[in-house]
Protein backbone atom coordinates (compact mmCIF):
# COMPACT_ATOMS: atom_id res chain seq x y z
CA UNK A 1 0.00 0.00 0.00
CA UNK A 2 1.33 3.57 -0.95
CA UNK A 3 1.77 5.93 1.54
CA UNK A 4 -0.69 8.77 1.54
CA UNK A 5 1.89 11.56 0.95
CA UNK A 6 2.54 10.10 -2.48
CA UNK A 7 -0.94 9.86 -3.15
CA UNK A 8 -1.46 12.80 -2.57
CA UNK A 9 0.76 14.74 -5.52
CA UNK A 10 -1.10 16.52 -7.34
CA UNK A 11 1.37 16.04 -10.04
CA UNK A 12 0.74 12.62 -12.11
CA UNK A 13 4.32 12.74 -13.39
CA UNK A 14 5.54 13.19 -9.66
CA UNK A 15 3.07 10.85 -8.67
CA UNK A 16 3.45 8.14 -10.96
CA UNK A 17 7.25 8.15 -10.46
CA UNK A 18 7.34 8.25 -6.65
CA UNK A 19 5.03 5.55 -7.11
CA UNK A 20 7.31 3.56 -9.22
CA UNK A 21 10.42 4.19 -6.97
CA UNK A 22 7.99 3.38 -3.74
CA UNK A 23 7.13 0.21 -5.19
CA UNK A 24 10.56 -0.40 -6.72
CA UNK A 25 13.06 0.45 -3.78
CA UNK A 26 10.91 0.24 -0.67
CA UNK A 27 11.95 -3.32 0.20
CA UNK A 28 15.64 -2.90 -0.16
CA UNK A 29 15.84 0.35 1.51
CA UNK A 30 14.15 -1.19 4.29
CA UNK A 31 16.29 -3.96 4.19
CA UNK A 32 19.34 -1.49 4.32
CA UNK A 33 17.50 0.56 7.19
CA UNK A 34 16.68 -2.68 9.40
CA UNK A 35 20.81 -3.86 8.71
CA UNK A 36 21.47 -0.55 10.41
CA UNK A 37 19.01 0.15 13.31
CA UNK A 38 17.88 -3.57 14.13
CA UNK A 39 14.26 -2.55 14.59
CA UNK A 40 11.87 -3.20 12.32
CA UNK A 41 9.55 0.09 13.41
CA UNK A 42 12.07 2.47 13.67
CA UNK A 43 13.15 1.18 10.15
CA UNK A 44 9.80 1.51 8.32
CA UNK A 45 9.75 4.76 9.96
CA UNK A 46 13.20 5.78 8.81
CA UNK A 47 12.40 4.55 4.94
CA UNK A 48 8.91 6.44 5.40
CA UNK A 49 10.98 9.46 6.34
CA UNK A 50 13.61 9.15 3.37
CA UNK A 51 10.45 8.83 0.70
CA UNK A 52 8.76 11.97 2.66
CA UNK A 53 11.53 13.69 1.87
CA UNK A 54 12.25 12.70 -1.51
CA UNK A 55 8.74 13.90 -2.16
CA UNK A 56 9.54 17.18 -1.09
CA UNK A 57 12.62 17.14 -3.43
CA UNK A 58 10.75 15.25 -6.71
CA UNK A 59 12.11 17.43 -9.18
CA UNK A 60 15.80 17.07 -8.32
CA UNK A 61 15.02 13.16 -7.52
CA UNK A 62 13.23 12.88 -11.16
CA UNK A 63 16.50 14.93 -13.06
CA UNK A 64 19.09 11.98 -11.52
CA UNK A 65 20.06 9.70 -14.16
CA UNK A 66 18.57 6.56 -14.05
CA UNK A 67 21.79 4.22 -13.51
CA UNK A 68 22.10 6.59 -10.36
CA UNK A 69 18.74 6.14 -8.92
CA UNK A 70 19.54 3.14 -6.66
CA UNK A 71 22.68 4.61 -4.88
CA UNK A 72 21.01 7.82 -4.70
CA UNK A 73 18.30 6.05 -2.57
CA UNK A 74 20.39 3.89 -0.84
CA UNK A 75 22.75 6.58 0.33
CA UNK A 76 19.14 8.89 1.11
CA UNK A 77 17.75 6.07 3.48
CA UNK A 78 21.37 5.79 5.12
CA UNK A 79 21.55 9.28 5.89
CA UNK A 80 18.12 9.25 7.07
CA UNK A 81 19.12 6.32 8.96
CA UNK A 82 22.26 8.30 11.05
CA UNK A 83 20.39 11.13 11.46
CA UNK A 84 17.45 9.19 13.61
CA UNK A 85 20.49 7.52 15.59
CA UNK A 86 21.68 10.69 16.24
CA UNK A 87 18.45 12.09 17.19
CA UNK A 88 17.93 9.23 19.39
CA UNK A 89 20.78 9.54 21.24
CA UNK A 90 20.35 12.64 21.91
CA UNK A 91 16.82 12.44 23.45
CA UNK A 92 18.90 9.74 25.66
CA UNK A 93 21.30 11.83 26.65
CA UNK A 94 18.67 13.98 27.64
CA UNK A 95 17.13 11.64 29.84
CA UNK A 96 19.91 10.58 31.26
CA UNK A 97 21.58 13.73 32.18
CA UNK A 98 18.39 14.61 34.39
CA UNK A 99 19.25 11.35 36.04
CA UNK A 100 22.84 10.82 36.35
CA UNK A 101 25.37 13.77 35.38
CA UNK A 102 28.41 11.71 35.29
CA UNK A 103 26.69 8.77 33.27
CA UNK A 104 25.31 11.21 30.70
CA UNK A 105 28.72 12.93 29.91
CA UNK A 106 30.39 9.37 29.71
CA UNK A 107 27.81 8.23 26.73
CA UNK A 108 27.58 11.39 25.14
CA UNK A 109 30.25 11.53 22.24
CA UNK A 110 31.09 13.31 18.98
CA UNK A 111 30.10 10.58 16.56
CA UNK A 112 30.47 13.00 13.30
CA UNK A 113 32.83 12.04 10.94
CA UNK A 114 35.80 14.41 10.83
CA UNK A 115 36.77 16.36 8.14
CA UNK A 116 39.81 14.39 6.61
CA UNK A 117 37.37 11.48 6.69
CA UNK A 118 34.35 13.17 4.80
CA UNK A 119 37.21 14.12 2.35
CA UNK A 120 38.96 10.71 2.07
CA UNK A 121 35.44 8.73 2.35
CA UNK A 122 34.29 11.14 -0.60
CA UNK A 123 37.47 10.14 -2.93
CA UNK A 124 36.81 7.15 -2.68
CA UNK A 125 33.04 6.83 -3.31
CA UNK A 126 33.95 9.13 -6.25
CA UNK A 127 36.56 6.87 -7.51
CA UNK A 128 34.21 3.06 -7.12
CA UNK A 129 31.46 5.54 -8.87
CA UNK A 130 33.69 5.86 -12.02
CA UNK A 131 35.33 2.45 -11.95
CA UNK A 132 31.37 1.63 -11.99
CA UNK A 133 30.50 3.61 -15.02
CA UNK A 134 33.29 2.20 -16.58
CA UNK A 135 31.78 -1.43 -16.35
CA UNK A 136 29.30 -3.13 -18.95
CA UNK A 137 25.49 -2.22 -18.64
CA UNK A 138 25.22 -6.20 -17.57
CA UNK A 139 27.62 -6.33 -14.74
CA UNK A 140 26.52 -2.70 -13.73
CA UNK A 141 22.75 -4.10 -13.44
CA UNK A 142 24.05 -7.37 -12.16
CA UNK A 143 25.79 -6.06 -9.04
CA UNK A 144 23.31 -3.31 -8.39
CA UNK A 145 20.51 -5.82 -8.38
CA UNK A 146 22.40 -8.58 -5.95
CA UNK A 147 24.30 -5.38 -3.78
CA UNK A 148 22.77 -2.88 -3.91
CA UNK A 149 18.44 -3.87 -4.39
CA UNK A 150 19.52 -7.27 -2.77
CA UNK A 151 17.89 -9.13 -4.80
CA UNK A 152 18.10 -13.35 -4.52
CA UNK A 153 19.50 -15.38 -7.31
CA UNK A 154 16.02 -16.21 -8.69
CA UNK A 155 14.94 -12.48 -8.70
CA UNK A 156 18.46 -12.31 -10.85
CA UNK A 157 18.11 -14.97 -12.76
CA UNK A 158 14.61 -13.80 -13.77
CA UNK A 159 15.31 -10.58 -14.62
CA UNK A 160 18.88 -10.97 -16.86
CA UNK A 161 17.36 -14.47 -18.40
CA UNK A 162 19.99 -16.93 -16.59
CA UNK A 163 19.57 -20.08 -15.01
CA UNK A 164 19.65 -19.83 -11.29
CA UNK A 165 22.62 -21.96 -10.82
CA UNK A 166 24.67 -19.71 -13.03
CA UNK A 167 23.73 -16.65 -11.14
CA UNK A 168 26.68 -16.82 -8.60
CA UNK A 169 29.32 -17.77 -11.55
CA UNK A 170 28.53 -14.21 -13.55
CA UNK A 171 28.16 -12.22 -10.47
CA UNK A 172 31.43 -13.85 -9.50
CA UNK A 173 32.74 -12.74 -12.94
CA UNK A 174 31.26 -9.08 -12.74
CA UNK A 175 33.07 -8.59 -9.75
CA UNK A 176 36.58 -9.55 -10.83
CA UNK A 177 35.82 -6.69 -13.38
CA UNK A 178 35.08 -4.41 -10.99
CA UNK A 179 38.24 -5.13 -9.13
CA UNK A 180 40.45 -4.83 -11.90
CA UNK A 181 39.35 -1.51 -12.83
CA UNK A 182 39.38 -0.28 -9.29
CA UNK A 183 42.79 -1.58 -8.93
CA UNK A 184 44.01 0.64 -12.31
CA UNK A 185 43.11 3.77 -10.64
């Protein structure tokens, strides 16, 4: 069922391509957000949060190119996902510093990234993002589908016309491809 903030566009090109990414994504960003939070709640609420705001921001979202989509979303729902951490530690830390001064300052932490890490992290997203482009339309799809949508071998095998027993051999091949081209930069 769609949630009623997509629905609601008045837009039908909006509307009809939220709907297609809700329909499309929703299960593997929740996947992503439950791998990070391990609570199935707070993760709906966290992927419910990510497609709110995506809503808000339709226009940029529908101007991404396709092949970019997926991380786009992924990397959306994983920010989202840090963010509610953060804001739940905080309401924590709240709650405990009424209680307990000295246990409050002990859990209370600066868990941003620093700068030379933002920088270095950045690189190398920047460089796997080009090493990516640089890869067949097959493996692309291929890895994105198993990685990145985690999709299972008969969801594969459906979709790219393979048997499912071969599945693991051509992802196993699409990878080696990907490594060798990281590995020349």
């Amino acid at each position: 069922m769609l949630p009623v903030f997509i629905v609601s566009i008045d837009d039908n090109d909006k509307r009809e391509f939220m709907t297609r990414l809700y329909l499309r994504f929703h299960k593997p960003m929740l996947s992503r957000a439950q791998a990070m939070v391990n609570d199935e709640g707070l993760a709906e609420e966290i992927v419910q949060d990510t497609f709110l705001n995506l809503v808000k921001n339709a226009e940029y979202v529908m101007n991404i190119d396709r092949p970019k989509i997926p991380y786009y979303l992924m990397a959306a729902v994983r920010n989202t996902a840090v963010s509610s951490c953060r804001k739940l530690k905080r309401s924590d830390a709240h709650i405990s510093f009424s209680l307990d001064d000295e246990a409050a300052a002990e859990t209370v932490a600066d868990i941003s990234p620093q700068p030379d890490e933002i920088y270095i992290h950045a690189e190398l997203c920047s460089e796997a993002a080009e090493s990516i482009a640089m890869l067949s339309d097959r493996d692309r799809l291929l890895l994105e589908a198993k990685y990145l949508l985690e999709e299972s071998d008969e969801e594969i095998a459906a979709e790219f016309g393979i048997s499912v027993n071969s599945v693991r051999s051509v992802l196993c091949r699409a990878r080696k491809r990907a490594y060798k081209l990281l590995q020349k930069e």
